[in-house]
PDB file of N, CA and C in Angstrom:
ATOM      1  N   UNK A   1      -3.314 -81.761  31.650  1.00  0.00           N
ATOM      2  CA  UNK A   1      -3.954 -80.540  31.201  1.00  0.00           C
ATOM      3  C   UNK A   1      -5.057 -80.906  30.200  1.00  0.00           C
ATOM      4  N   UNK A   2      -6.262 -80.366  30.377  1.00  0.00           N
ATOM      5  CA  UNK A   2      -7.290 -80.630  29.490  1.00  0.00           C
ATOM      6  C   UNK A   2      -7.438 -80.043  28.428  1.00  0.00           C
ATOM      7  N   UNK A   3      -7.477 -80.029  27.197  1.00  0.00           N
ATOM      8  CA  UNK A   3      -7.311 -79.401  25.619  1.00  0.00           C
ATOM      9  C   UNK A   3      -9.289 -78.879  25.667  1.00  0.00           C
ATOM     10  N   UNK A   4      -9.431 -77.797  25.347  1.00  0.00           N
ATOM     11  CA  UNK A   4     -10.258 -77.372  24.961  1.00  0.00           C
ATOM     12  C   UNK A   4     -10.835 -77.054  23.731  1.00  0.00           C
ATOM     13  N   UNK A   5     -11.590 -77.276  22.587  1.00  0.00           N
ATOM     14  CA  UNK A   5     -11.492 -76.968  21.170  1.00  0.00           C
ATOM     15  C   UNK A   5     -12.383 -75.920  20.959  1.00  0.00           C
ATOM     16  N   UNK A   6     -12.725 -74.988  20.508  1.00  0.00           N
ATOM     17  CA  UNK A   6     -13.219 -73.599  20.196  1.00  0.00           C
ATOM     18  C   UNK A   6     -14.490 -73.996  19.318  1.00  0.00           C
ATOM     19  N   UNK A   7     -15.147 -73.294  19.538  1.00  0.00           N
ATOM     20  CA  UNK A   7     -16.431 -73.681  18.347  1.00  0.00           C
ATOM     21  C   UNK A   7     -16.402 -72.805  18.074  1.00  0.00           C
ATOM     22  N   UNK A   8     -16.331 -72.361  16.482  1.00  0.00           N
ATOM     23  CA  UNK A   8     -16.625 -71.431  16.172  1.00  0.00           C
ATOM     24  C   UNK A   8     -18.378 -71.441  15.552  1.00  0.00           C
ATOM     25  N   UNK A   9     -19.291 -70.376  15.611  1.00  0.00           N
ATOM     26  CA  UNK A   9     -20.051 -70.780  15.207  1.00  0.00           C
ATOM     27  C   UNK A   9     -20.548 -69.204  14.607  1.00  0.00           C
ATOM     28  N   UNK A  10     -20.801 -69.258  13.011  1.00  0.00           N
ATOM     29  CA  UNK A  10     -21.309 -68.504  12.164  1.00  0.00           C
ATOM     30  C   UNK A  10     -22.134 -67.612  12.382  1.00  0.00           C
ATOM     31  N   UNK A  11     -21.950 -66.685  12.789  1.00  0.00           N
ATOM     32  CA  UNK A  11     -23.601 -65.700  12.789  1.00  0.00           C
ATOM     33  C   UNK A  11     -23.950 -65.258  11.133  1.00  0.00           C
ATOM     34  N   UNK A  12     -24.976 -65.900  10.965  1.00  0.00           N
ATOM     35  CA  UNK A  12     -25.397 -65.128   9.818  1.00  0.00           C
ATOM     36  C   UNK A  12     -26.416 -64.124   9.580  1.00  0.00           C
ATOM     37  N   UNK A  13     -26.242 -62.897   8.940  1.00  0.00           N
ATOM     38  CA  UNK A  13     -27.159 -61.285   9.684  1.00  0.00           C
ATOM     39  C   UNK A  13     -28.546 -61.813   8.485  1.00  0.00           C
ATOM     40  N   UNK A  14     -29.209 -61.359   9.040  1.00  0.00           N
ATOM     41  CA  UNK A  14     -30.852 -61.766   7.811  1.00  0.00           C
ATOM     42  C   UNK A  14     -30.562 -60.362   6.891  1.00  0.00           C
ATOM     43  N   UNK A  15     -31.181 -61.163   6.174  1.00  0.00           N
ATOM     44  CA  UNK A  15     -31.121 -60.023   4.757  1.00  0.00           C
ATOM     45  C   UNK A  15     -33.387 -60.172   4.605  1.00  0.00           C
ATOM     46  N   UNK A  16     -33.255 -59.074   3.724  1.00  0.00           N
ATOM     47  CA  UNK A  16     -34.807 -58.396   3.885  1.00  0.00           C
ATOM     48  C   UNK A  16     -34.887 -59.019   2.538  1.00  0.00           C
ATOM     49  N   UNK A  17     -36.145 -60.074   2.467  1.00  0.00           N
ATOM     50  CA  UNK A  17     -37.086 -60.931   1.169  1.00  0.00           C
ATOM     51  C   UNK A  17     -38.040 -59.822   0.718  1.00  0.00           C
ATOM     52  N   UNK A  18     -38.426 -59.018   1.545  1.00  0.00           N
ATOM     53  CA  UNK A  18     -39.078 -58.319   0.957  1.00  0.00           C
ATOM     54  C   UNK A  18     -39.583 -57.153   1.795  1.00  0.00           C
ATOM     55  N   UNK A  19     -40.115 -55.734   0.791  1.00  0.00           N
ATOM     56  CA  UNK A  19     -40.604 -54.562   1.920  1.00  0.00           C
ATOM     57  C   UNK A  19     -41.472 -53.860   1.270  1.00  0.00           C
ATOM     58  N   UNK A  20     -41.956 -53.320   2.142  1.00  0.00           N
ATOM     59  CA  UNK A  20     -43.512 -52.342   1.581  1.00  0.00           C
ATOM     60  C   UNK A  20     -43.481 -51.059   2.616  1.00  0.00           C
ATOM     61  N   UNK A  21     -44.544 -50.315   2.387  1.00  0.00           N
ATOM     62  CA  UNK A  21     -44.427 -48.752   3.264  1.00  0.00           C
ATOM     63  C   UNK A  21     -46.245 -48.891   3.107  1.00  0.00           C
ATOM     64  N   UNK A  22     -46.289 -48.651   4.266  1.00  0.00           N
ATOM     65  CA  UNK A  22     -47.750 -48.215   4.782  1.00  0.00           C
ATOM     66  C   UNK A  22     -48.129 -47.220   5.926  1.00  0.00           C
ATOM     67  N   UNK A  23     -48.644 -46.225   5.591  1.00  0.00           N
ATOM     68  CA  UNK A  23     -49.034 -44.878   6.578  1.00  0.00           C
ATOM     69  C   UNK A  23     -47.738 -44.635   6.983  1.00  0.00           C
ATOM     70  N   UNK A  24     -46.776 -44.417   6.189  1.00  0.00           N
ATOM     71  CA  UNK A  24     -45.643 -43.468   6.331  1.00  0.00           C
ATOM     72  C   UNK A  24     -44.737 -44.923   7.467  1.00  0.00           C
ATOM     73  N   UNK A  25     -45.155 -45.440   7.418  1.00  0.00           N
ATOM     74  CA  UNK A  25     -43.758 -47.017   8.086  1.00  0.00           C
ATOM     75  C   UNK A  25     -43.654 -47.640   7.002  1.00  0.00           C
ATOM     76  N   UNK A  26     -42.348 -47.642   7.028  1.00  0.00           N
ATOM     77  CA  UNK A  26     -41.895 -48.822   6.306  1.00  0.00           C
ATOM     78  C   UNK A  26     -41.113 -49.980   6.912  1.00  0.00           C
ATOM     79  N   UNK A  27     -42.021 -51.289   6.528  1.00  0.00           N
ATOM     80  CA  UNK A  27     -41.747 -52.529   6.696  1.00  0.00           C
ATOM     81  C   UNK A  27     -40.863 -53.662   5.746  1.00  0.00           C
ATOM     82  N   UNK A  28     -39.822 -54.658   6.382  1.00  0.00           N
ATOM     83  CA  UNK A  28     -39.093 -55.277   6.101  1.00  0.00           C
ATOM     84  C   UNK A  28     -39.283 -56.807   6.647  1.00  0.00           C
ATOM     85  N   UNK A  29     -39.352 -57.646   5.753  1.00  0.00           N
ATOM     86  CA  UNK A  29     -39.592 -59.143   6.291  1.00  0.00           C
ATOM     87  C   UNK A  29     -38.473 -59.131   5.483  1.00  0.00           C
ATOM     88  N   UNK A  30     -38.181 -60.314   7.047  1.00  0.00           N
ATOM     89  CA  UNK A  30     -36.781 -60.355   7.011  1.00  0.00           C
ATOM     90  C   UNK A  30     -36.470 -62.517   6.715  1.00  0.00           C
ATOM     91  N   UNK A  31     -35.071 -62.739   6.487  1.00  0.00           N
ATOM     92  CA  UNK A  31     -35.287 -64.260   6.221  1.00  0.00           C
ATOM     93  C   UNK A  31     -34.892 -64.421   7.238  1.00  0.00           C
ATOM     94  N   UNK A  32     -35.040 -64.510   8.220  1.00  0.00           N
ATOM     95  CA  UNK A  32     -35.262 -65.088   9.645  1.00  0.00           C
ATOM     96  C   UNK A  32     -36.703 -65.373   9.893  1.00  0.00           C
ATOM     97  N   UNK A  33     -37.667 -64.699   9.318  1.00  0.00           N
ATOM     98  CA  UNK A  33     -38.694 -64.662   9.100  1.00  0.00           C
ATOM     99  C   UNK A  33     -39.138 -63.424  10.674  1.00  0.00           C
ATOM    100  N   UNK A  34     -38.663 -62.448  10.678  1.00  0.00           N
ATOM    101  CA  UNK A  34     -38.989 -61.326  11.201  1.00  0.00           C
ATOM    102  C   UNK A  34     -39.477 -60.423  10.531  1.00  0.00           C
ATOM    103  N   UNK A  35     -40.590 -59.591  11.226  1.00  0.00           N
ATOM    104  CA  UNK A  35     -41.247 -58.529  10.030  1.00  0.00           C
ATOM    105  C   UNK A  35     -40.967 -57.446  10.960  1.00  0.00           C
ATOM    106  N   UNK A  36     -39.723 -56.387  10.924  1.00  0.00           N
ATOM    107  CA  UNK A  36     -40.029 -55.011  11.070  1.00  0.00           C
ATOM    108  C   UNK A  36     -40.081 -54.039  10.482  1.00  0.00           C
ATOM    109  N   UNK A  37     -41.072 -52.943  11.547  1.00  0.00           N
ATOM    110  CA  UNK A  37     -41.672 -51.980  10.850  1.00  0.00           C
ATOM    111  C   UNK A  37     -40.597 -50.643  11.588  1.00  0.00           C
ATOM    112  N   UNK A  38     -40.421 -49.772  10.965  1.00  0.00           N
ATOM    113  CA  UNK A  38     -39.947 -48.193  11.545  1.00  0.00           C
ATOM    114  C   UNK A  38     -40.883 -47.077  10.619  1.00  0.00           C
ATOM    115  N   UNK A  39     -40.926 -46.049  11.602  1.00  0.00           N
ATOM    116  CA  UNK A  39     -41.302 -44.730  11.104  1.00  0.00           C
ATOM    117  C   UNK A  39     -40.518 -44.081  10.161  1.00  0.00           C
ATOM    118  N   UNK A  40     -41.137 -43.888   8.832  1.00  0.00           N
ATOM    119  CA  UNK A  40     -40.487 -43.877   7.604  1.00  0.00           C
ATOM    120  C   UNK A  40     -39.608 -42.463   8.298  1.00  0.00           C
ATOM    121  N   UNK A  41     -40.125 -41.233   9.159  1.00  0.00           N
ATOM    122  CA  UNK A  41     -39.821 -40.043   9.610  1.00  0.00           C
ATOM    123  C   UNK A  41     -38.526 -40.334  10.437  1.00  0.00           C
ATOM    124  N   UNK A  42     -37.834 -41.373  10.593  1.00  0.00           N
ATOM    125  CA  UNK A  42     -36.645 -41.885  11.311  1.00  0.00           C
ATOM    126  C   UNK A  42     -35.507 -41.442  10.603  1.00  0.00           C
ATOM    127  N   UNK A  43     -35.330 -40.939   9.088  1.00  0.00           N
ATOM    128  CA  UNK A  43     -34.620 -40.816   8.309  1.00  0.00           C
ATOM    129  C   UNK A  43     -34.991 -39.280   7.773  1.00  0.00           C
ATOM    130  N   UNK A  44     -33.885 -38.724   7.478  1.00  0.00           N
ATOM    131  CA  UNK A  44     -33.938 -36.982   6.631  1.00  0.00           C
ATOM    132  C   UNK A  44     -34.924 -37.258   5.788  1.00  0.00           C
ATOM    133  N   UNK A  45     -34.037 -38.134   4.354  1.00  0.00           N
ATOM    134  CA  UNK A  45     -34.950 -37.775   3.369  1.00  0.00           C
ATOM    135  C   UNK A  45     -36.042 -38.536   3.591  1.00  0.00           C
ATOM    136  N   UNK A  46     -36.842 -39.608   3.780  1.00  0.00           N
ATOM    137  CA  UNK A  46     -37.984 -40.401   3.833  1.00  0.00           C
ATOM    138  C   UNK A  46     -38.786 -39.054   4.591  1.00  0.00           C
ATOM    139  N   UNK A  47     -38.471 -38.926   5.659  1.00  0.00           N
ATOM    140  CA  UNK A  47     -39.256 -37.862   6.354  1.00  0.00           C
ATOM    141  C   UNK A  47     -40.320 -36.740   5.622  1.00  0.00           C
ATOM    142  N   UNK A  48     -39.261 -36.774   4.195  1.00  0.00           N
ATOM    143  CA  UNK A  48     -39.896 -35.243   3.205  1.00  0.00           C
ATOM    144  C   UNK A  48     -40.614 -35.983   2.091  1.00  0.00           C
ATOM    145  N   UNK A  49     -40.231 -37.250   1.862  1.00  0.00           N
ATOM    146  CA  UNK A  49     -41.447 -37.908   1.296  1.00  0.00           C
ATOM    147  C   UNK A  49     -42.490 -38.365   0.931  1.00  0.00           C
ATOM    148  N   UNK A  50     -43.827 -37.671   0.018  1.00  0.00           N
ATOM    149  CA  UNK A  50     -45.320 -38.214   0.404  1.00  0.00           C
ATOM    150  C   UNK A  50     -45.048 -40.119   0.552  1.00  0.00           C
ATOM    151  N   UNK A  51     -46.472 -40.481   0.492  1.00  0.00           N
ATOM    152  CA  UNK A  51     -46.926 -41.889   0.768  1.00  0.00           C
ATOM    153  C   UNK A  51     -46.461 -42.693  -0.725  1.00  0.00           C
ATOM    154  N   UNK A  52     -46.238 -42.246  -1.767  1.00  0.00           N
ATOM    155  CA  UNK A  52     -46.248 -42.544  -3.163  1.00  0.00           C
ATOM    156  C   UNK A  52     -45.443 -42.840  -3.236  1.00  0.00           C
ATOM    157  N   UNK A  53     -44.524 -42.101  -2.758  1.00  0.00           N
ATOM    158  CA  UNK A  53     -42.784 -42.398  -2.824  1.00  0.00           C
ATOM    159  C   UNK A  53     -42.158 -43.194  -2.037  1.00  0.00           C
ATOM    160  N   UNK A  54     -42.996 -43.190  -1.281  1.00  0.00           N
ATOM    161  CA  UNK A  54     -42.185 -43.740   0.268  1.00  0.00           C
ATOM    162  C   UNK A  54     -42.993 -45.649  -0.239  1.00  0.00           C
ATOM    163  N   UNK A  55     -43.773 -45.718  -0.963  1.00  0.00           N
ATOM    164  CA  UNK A  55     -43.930 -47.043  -1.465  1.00  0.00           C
ATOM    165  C   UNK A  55     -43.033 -47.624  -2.608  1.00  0.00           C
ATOM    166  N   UNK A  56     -42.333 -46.427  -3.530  1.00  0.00           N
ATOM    167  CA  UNK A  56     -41.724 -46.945  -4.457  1.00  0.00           C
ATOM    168  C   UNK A  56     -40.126 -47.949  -4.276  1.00  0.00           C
ATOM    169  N   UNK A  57     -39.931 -48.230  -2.520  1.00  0.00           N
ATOM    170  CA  UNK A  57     -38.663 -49.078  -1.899  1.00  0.00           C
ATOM    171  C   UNK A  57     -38.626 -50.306  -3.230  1.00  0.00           C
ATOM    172  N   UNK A  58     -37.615 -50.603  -2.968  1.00  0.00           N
ATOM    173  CA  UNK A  58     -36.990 -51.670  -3.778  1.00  0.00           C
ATOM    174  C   UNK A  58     -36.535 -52.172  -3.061  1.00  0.00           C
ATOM    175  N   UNK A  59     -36.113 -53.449  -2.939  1.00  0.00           N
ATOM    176  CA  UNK A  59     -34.493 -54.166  -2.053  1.00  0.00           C
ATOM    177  C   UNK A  59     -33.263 -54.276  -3.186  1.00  0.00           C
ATOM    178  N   UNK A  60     -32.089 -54.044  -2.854  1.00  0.00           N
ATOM    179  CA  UNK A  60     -30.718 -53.836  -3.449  1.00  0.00           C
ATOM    180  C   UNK A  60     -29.536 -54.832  -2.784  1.00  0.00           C
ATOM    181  N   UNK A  61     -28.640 -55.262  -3.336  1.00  0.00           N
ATOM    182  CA  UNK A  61     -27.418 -55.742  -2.793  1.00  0.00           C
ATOM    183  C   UNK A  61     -27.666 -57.154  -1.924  1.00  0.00           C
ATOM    184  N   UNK A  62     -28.943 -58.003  -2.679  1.00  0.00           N
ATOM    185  CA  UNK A  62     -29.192 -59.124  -2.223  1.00  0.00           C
ATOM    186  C   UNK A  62     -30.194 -59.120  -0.867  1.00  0.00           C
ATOM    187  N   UNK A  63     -30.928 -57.829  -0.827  1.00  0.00           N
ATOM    188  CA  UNK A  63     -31.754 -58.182   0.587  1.00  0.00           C
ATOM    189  C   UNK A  63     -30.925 -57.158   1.711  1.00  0.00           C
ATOM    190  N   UNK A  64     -29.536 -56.372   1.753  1.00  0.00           N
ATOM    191  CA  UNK A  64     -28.790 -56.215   2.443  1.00  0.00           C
ATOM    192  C   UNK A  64     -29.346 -54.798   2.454  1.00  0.00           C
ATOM    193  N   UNK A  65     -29.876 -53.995   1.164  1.00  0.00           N
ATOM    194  CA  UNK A  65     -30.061 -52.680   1.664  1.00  0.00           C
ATOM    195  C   UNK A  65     -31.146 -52.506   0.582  1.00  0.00           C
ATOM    196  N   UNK A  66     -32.450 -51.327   1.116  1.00  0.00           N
ATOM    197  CA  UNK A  66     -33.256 -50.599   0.397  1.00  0.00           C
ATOM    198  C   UNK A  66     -32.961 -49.803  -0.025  1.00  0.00           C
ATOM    199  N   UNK A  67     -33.802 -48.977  -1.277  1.00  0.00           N
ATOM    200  CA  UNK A  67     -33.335 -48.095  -2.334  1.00  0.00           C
ATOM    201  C   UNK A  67     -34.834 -47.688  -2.784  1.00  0.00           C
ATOM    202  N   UNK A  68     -34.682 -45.860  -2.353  1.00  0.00           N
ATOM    203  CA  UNK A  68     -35.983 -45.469  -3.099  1.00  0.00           C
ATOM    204  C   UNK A  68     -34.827 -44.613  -4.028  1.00  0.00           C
ATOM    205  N   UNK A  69     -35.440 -45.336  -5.563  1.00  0.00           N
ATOM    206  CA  UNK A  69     -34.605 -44.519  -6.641  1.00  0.00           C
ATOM    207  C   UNK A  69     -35.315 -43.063  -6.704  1.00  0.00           C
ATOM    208  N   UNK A  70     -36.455 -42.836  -7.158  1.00  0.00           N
ATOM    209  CA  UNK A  70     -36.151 -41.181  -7.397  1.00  0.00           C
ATOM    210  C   UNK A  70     -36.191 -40.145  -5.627  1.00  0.00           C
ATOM    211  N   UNK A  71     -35.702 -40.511  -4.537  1.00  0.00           N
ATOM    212  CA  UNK A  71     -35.657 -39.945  -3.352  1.00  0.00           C
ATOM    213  C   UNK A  71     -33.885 -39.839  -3.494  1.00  0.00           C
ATOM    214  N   UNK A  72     -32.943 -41.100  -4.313  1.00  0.00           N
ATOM    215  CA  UNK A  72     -31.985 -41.033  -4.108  1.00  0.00           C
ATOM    216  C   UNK A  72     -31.266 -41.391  -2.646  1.00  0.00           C
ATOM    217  N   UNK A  73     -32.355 -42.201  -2.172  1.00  0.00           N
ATOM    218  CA  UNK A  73     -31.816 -43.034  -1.430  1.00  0.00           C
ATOM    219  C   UNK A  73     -31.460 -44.156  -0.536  1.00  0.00           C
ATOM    220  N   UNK A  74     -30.606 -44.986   0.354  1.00  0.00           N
ATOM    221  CA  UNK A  74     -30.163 -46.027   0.647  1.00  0.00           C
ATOM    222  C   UNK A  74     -30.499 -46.076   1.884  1.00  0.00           C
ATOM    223  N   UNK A  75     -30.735 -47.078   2.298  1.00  0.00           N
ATOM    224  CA  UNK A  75     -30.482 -47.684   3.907  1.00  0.00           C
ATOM    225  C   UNK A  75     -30.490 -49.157   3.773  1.00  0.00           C
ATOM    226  N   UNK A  76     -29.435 -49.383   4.944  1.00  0.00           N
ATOM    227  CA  UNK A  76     -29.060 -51.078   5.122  1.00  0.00           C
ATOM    228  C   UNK A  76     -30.252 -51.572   5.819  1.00  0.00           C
ATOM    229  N   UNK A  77     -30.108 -52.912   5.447  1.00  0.00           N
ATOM    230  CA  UNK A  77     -30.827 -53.607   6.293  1.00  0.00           C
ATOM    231  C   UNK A  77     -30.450 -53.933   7.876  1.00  0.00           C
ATOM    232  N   UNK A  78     -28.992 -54.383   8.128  1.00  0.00           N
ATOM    233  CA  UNK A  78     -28.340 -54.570   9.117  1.00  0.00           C
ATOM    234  C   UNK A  78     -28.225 -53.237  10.148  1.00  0.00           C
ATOM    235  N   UNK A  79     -28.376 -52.012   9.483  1.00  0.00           N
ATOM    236  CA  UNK A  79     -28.341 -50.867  10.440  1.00  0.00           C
ATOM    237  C   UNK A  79     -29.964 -50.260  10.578  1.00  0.00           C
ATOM    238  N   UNK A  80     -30.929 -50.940  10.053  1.00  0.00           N
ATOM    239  CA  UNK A  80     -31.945 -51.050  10.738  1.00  0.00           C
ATOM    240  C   UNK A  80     -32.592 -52.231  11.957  1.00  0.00           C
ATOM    241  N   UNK A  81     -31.878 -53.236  11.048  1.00  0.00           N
ATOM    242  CA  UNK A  81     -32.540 -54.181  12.404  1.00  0.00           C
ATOM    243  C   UNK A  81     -31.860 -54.138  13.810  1.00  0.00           C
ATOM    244  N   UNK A  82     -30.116 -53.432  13.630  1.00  0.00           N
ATOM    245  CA  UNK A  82     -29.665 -52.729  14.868  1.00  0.00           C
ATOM    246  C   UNK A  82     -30.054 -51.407  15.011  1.00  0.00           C
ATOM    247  N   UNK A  83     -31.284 -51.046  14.587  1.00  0.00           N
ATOM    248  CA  UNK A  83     -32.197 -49.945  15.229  1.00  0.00           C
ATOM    249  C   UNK A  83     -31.151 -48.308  14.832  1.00  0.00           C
ATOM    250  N   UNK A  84     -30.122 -48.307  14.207  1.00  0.00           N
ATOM    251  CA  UNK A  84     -29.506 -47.128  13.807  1.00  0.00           C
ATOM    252  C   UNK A  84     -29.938 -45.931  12.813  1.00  0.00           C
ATOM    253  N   UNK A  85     -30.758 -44.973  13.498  1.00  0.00           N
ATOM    254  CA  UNK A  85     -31.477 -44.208  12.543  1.00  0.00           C
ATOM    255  C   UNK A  85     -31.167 -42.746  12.756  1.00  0.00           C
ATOM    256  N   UNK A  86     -31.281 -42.128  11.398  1.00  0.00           N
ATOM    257  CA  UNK A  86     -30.748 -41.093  11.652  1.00  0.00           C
ATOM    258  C   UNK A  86     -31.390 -39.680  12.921  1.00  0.00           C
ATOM    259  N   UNK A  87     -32.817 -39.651  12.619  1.00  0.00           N
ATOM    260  CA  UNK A  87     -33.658 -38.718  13.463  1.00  0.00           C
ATOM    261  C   UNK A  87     -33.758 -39.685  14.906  1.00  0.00           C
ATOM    262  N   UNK A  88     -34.487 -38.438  15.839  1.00  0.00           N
ATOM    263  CA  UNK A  88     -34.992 -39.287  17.272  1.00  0.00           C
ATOM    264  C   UNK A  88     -36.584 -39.445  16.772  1.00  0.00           C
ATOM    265  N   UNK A  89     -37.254 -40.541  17.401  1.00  0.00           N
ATOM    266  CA  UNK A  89     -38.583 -40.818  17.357  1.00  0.00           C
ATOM    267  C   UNK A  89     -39.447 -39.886  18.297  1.00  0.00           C
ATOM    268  N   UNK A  90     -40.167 -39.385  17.392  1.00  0.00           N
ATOM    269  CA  UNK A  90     -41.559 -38.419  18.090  1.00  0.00           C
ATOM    270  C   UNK A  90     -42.583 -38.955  17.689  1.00  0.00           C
ATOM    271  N   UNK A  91     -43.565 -39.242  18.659  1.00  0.00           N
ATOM    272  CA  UNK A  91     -44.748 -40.043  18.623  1.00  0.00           C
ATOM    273  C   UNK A  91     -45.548 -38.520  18.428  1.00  0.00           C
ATOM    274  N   UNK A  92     -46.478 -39.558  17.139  1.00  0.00           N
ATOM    275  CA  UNK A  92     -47.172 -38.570  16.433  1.00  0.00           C
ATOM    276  C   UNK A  92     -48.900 -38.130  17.535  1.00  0.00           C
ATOM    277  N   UNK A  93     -49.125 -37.135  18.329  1.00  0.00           N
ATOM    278  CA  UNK A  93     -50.274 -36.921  18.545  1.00  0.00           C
ATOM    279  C   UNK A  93     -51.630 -36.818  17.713  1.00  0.00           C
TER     280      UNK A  93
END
């Protein structure tokens, strides 16, 4: 009988080095060295946000989640780069 040994092998999820908001998207470079962008309008509150605010993002919890403090609020990094958003996307005419 032949013994087989298991590899286990680590997935490690990228965490966001850094982010900015431009014309209502906000962008995340990521340490994988991926840069994505989503429609800030993907989310309730961002949606009701001017451009001012929607620049004031921070990164929180090591890269793992953004934080606009006076909007009061959070989103992960990991449930954006698996594309999980709260609104459906409407392309703006």
């Amino acid at each position: 009988m032949m013994k087989t040994a298991a590899i286990k092998i680590d997935a490690v999820e990228p965490t966001a080095i850094s982010a900015w908001a431009e014309k209502r998207t906000i962008f995340i470079e990521l340490t994988d060295g991926r840069i994505i962008g989503f429609p800030a309008d993907r989310f309730k509150i961002l949606s009701k946000a001017n451009d001012d605010q929607l620049k004031e993002v921070t990164l929180r919890l090591n890269g793992f989640a953004l934080r606009w403090e006076a909007l009061d609020e959070d989103i992960t990094v990991p449930g954006i780069v698996a594309g999980n958003f709260q609104l459906p996307y409407i392309k703006a005419s």
